[in-house]
C-alpha atoms as a PDB file:
ATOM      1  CA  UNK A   1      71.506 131.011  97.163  1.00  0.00           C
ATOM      2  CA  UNK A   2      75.008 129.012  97.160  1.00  0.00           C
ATOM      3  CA  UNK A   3      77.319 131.078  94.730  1.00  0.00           C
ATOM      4  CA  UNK A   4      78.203 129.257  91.237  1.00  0.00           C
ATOM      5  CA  UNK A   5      81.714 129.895  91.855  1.00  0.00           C
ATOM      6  CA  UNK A   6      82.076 128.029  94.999  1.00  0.00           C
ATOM      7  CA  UNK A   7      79.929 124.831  93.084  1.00  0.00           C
ATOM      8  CA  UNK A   8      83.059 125.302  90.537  1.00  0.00           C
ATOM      9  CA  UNK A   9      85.687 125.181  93.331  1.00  0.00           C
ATOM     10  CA  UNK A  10      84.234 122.089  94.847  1.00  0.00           C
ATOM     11  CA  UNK A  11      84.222 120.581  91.569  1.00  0.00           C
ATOM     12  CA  UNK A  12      88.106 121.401  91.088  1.00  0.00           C
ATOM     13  CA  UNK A  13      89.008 120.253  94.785  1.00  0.00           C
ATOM     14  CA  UNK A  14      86.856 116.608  93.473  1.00  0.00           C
ATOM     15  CA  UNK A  15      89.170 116.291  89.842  1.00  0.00           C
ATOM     16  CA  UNK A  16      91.864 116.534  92.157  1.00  0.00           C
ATOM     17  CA  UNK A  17      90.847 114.433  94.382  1.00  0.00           C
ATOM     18  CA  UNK A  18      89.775 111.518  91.681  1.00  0.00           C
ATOM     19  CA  UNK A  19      93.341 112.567  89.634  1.00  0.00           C
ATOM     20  CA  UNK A  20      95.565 111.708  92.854  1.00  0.00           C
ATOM     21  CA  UNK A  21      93.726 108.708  93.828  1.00  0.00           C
ATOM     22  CA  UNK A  22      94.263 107.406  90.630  1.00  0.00           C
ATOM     23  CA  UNK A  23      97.878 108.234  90.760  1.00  0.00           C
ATOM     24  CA  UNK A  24      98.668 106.704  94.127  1.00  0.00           C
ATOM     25  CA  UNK A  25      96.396 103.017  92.639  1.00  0.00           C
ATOM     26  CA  UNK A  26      98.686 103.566  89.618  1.00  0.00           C
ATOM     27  CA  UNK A  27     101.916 103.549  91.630  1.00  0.00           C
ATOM     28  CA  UNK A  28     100.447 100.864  93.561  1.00  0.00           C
ATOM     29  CA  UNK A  29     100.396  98.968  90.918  1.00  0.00           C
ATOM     30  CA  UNK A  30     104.100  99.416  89.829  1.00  0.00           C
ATOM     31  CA  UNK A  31     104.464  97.425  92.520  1.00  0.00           C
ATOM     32  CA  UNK A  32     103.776  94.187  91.035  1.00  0.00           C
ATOM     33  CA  UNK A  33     107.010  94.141  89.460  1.00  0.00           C
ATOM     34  CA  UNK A  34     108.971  92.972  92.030  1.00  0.00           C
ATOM     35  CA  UNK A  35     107.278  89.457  92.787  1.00  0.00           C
ATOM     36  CA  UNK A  36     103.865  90.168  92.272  1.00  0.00           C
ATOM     37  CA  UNK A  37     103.958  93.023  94.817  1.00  0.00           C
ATOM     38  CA  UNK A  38     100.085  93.291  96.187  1.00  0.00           C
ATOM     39  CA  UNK A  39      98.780  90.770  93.564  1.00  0.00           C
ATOM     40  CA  UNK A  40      99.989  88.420  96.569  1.00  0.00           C
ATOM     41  CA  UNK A  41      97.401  89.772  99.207  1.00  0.00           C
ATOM     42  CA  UNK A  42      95.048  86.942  99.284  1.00  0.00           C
ATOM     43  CA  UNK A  43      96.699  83.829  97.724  1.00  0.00           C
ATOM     44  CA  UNK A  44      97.127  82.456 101.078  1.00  0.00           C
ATOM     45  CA  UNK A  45      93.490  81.855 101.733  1.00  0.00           C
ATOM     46  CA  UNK A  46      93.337  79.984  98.449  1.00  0.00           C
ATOM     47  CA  UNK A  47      96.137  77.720  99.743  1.00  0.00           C
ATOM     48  CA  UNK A  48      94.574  77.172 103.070  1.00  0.00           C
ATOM     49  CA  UNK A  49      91.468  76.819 101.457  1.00  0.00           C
ATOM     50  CA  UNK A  50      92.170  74.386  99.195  1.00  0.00           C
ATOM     51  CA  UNK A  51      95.334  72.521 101.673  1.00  0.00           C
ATOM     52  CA  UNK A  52      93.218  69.235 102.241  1.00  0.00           C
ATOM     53  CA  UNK A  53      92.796  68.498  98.040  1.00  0.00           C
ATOM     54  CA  UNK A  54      96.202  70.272  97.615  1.00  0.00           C
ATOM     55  CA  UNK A  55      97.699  67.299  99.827  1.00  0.00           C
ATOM     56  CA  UNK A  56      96.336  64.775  98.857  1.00  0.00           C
ATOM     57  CA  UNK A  57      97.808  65.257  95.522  1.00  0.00           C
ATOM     58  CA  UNK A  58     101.367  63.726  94.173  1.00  0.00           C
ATOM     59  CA  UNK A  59     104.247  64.751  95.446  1.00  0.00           C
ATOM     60  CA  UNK A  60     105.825  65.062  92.599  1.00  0.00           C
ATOM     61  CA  UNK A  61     106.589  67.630  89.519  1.00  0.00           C
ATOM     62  CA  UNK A  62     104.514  66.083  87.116  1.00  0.00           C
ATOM     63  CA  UNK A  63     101.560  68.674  85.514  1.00  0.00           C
ATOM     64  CA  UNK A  64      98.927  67.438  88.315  1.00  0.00           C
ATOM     65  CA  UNK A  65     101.954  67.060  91.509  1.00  0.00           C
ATOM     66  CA  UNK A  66     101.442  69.225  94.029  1.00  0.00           C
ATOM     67  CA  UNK A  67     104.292  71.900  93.693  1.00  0.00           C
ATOM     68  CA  UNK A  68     103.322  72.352  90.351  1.00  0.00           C
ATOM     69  CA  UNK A  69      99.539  73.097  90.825  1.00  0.00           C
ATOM     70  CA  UNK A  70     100.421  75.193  93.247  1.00  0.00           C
ATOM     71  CA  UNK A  71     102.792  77.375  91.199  1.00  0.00           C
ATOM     72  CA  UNK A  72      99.775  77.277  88.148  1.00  0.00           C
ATOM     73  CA  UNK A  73      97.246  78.447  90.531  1.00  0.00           C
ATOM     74  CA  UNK A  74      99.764  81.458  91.788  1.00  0.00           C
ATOM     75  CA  UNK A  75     100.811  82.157  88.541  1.00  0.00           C
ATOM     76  CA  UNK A  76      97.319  82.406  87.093  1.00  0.00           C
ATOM     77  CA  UNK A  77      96.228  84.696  90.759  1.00  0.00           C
ATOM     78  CA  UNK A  78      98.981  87.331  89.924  1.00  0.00           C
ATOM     79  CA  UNK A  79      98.439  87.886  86.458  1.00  0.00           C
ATOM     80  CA  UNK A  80      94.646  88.643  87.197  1.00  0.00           C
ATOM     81  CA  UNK A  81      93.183  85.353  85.222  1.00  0.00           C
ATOM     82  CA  UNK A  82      89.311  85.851  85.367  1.00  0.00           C
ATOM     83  CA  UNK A  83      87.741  84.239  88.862  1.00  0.00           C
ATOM     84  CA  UNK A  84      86.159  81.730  87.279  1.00  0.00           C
ATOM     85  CA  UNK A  85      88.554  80.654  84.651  1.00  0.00           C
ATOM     86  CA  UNK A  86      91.022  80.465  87.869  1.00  0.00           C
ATOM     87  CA  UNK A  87      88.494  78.079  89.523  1.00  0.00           C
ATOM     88  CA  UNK A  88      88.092  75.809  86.915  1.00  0.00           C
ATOM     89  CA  UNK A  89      92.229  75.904  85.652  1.00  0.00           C
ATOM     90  CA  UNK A  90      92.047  74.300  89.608  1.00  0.00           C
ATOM     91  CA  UNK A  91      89.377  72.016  89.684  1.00  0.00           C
ATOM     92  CA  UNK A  92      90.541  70.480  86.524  1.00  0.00           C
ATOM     93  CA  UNK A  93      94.083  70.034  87.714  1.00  0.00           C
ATOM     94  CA  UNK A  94      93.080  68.609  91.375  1.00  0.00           C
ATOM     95  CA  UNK A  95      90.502  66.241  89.233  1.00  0.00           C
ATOM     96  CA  UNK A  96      93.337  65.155  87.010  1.00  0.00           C
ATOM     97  CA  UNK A  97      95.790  64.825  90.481  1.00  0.00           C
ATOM     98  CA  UNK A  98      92.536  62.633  91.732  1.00  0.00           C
ATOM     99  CA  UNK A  99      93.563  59.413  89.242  1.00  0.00           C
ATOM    100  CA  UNK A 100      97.066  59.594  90.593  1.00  0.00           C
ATOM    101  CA  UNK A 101      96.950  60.797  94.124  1.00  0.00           C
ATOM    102  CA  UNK A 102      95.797  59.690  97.396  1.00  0.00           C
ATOM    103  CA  UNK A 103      91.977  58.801  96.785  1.00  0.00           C
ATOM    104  CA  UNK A 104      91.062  58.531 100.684  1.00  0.00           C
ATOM    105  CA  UNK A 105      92.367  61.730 101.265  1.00  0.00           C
ATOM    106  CA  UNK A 106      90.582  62.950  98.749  1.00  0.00           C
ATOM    107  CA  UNK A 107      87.645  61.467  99.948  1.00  0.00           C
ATOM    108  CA  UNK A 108      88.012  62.448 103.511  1.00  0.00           C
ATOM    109  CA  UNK A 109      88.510  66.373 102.497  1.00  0.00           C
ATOM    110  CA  UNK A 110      85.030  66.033 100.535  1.00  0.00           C
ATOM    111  CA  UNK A 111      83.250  64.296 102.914  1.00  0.00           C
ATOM    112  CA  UNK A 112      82.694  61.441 100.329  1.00  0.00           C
ATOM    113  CA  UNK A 113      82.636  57.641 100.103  1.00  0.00           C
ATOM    114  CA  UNK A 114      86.417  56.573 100.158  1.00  0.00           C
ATOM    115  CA  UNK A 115      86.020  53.162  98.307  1.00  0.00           C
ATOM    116  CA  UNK A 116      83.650  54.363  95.495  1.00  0.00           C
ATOM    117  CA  UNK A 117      85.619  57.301  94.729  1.00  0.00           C
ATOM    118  CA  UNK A 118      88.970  55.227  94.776  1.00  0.00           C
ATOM    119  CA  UNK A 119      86.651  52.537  92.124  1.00  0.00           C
ATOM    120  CA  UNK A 120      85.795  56.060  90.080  1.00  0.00           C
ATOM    121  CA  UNK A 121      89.324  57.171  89.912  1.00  0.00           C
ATOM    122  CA  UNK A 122      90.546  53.715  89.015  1.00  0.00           C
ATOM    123  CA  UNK A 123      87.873  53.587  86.170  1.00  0.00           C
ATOM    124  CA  UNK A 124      88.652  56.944  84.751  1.00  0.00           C
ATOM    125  CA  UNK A 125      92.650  56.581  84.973  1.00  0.00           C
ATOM    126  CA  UNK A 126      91.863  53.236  83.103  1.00  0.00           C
ATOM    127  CA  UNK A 127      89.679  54.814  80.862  1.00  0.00           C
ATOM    128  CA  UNK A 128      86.864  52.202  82.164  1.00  0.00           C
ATOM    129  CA  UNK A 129      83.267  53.462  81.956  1.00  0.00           C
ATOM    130  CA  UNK A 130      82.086  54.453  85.428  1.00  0.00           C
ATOM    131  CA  UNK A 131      79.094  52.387  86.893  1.00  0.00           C
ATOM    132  CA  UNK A 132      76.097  54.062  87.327  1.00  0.00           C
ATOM    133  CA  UNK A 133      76.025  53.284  91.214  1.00  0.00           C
ATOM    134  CA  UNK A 134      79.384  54.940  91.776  1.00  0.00           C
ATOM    135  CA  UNK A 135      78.495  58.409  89.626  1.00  0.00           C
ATOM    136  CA  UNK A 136      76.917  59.816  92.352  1.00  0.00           C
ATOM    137  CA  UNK A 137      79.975  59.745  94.111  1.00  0.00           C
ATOM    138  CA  UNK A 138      81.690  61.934  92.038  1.00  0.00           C
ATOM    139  CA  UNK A 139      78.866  64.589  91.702  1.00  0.00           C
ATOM    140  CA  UNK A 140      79.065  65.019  95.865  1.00  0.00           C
ATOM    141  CA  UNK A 141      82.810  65.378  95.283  1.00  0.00           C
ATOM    142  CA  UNK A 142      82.173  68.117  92.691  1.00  0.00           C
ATOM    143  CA  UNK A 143      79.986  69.952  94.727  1.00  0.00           C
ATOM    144  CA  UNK A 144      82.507  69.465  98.037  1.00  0.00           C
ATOM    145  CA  UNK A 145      85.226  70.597  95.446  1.00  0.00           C
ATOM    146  CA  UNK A 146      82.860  73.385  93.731  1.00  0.00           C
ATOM    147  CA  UNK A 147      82.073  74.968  97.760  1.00  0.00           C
ATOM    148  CA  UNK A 148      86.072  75.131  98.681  1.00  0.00           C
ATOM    149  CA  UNK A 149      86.741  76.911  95.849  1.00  0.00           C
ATOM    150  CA  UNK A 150      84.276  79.399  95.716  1.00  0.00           C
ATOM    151  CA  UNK A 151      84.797  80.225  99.508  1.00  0.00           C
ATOM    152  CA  UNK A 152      88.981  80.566  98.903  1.00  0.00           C
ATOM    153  CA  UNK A 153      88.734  82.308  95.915  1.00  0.00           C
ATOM    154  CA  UNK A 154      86.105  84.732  97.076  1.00  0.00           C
ATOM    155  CA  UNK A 155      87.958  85.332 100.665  1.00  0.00           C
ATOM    156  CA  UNK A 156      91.269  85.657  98.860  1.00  0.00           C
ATOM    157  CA  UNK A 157      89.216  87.966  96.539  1.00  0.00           C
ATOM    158  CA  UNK A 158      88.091  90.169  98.970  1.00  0.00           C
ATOM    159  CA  UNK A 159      91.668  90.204 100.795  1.00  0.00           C
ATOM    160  CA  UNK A 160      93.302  91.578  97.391  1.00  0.00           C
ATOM    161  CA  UNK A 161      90.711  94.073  97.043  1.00  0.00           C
ATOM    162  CA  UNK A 162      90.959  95.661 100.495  1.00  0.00           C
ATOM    163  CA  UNK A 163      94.382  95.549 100.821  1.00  0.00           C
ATOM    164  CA  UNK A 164      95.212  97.157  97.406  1.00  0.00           C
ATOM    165  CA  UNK A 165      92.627 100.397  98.463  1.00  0.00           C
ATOM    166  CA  UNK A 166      94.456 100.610 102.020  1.00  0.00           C
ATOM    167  CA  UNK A 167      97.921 101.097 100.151  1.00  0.00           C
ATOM    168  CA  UNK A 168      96.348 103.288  97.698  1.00  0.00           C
ATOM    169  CA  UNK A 169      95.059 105.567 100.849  1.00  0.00           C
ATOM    170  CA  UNK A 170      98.423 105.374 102.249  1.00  0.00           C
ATOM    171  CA  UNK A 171     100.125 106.672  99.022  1.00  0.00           C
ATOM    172  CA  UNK A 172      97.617 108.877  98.099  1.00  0.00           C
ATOM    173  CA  UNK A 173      97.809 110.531 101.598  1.00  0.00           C
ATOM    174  CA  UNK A 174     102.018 111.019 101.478  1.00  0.00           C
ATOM    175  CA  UNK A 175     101.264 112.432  98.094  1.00  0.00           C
ATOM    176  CA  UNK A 176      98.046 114.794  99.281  1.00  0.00           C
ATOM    177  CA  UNK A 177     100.652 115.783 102.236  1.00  0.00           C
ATOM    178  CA  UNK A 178     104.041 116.559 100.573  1.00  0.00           C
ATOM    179  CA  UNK A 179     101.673 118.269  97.857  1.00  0.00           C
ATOM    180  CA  UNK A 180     100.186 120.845 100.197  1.00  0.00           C
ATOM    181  CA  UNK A 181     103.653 121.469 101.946  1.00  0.00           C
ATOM    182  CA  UNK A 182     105.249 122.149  98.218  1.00  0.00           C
ATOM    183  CA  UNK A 183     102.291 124.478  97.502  1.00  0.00           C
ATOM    184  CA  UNK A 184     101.898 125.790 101.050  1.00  0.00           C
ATOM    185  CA  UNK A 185     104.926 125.613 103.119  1.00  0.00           C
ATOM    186  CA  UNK A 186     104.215 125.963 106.476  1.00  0.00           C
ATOM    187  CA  UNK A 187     100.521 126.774 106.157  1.00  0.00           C
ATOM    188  CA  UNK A 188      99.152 123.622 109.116  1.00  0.00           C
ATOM    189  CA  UNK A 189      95.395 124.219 108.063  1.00  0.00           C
ATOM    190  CA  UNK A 190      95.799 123.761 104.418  1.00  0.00           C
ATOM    191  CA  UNK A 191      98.597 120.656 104.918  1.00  0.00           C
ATOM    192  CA  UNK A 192      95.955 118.977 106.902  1.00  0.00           C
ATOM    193  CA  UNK A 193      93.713 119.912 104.030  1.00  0.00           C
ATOM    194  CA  UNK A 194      95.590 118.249 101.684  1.00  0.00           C
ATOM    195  CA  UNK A 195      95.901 115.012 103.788  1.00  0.00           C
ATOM    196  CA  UNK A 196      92.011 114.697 104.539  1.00  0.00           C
ATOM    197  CA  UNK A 197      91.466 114.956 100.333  1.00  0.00           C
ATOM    198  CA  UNK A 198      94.044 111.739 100.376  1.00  0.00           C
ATOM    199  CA  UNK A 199      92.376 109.942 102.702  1.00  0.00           C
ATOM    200  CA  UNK A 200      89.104 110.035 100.080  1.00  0.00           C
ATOM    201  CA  UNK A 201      91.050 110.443  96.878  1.00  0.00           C
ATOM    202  CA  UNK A 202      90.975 106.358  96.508  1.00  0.00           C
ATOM    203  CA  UNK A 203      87.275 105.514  97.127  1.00  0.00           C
ATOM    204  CA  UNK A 204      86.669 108.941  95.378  1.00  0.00           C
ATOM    205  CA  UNK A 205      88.722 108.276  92.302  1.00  0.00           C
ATOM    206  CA  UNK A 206      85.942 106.049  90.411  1.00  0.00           C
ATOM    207  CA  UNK A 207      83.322 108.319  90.598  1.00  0.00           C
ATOM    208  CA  UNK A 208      84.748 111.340  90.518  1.00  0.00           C
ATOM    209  CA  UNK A 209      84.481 112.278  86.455  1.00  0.00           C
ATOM    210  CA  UNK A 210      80.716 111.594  87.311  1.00  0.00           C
ATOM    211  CA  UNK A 211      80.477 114.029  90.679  1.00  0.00           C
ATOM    212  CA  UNK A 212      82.695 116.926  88.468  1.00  0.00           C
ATOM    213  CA  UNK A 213      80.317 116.570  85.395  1.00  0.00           C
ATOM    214  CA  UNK A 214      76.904 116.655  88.298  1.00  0.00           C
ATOM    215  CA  UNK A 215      78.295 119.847  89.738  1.00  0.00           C
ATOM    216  CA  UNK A 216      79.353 121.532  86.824  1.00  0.00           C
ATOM    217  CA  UNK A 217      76.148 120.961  85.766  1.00  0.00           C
ATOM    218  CA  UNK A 218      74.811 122.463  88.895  1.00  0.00           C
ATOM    219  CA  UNK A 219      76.987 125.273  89.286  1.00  0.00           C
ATOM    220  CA  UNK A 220      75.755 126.224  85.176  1.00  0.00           C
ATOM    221  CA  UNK A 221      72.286 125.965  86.213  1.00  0.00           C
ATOM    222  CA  UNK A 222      72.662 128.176  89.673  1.00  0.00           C
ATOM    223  CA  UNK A 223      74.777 130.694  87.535  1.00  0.00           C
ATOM    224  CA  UNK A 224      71.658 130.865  85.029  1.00  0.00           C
ATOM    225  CA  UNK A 225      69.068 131.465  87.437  1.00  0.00           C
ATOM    226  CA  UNK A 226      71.244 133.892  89.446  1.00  0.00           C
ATOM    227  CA  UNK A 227      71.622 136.041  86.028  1.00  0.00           C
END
């Protein structure tokens, strides 16, 4: 029967484990101090993503020119606005820049009818009511709009994500390695130890309280039925 005591040694080696990963995410995270840091890692796909409605929009510094819209939609990326608030702070914006800006452009990066957009954006910048023919126009543009958005934001999503656990590993493995050669100078086995447990101290760090509690709870129950 597996001995209580080493249940409560694995449980130890886990804490630590989940404690340094979430050190080497918190230093990580420092980071963004000095212009953004990793909050950058995936902005780029939102740009490239969204480049055809981007240009097609004034070039200009008024609230819906391009340079502009492109500084909110950074801004509001780096300070972790919600997804979707971010994707609608955008589509509003480019839908604003569509009553100023270059309407076939616009229509050529959704795939929609150039004149009856241009006759939408002309009604709505007048403050005309839109004939019913031409409202369909603007629903396919919505939906064009609605698909480029969800497939930058997610990629650029995804991007952030992965790239903010590889630095964590990285960190969390120079910690995990000058920590076992403070503790045990010289001692390879235990060094290389130390490294493997920062390897999985970042994927291990938000479930660890959970696996420490589980085998505490096992090692109790072994220890009763040994006694």
């Amino acid at each position: 029967m597996t001995d209580p005591s080493n249940m409560t040694s694995i449980a130890n080696i886990v804490a630590a484990a989940g404690g340094l990963g979430t050190a080497a995410m918190g230093l990580v995270d420092t980071t963004k101090l000095f212009g953004g840091g990793p909050s950058n890692f995936g902005f780029g796909y939102i740009k490239d993503g969204l480049k055809p409605y981007l240009d097609a929009l004034p070039a200009d510094s008024s609230a819906y020119g391009r340079d502009t819209v492109v500084r909110t939609l950074r801004a509001n990326w780096l300070n972790g606005v919600a997804k979707a608030d971010q994707k609608a702070k955008a589509k509003s914006l480019i839908h604003l820049g569509l009553t100023q800006g270059k309407t076939d452009q616009f229509a050529k990066a959704a795939g929609v009818d150039a004149a009856k957009l241009k006759t939408v954006a002309a009604n709505v910048a007048a403050n005309q009511p839109v004939d019913p023919k031409d409202v369909s126009v603007l629903g396919q543009f919505d939906a064009a709009l609605s698909g480029a958005l969800d497939l930058a934001y997610e990629r650029g999503d995804q991007k952030y994500r992965n790239a903010t656990k590889f630095l964590s590993m990285m960190v969390a493995i120079v910690l995990g390695g000058a920590g076992g050669e403070a503790v045990f100078p010289g001692d390879t086995n235990r060094l290389w130890l130390c490294l493997l447990i920062g390897v999985v101290a970042t994927p291990l760090a938000p479930v660890s309280k959970d696996l420490v509690l589980a085998l505490q709870a096992a090692a109790t129950s072994l220890g009763k039925l040994k006694s």
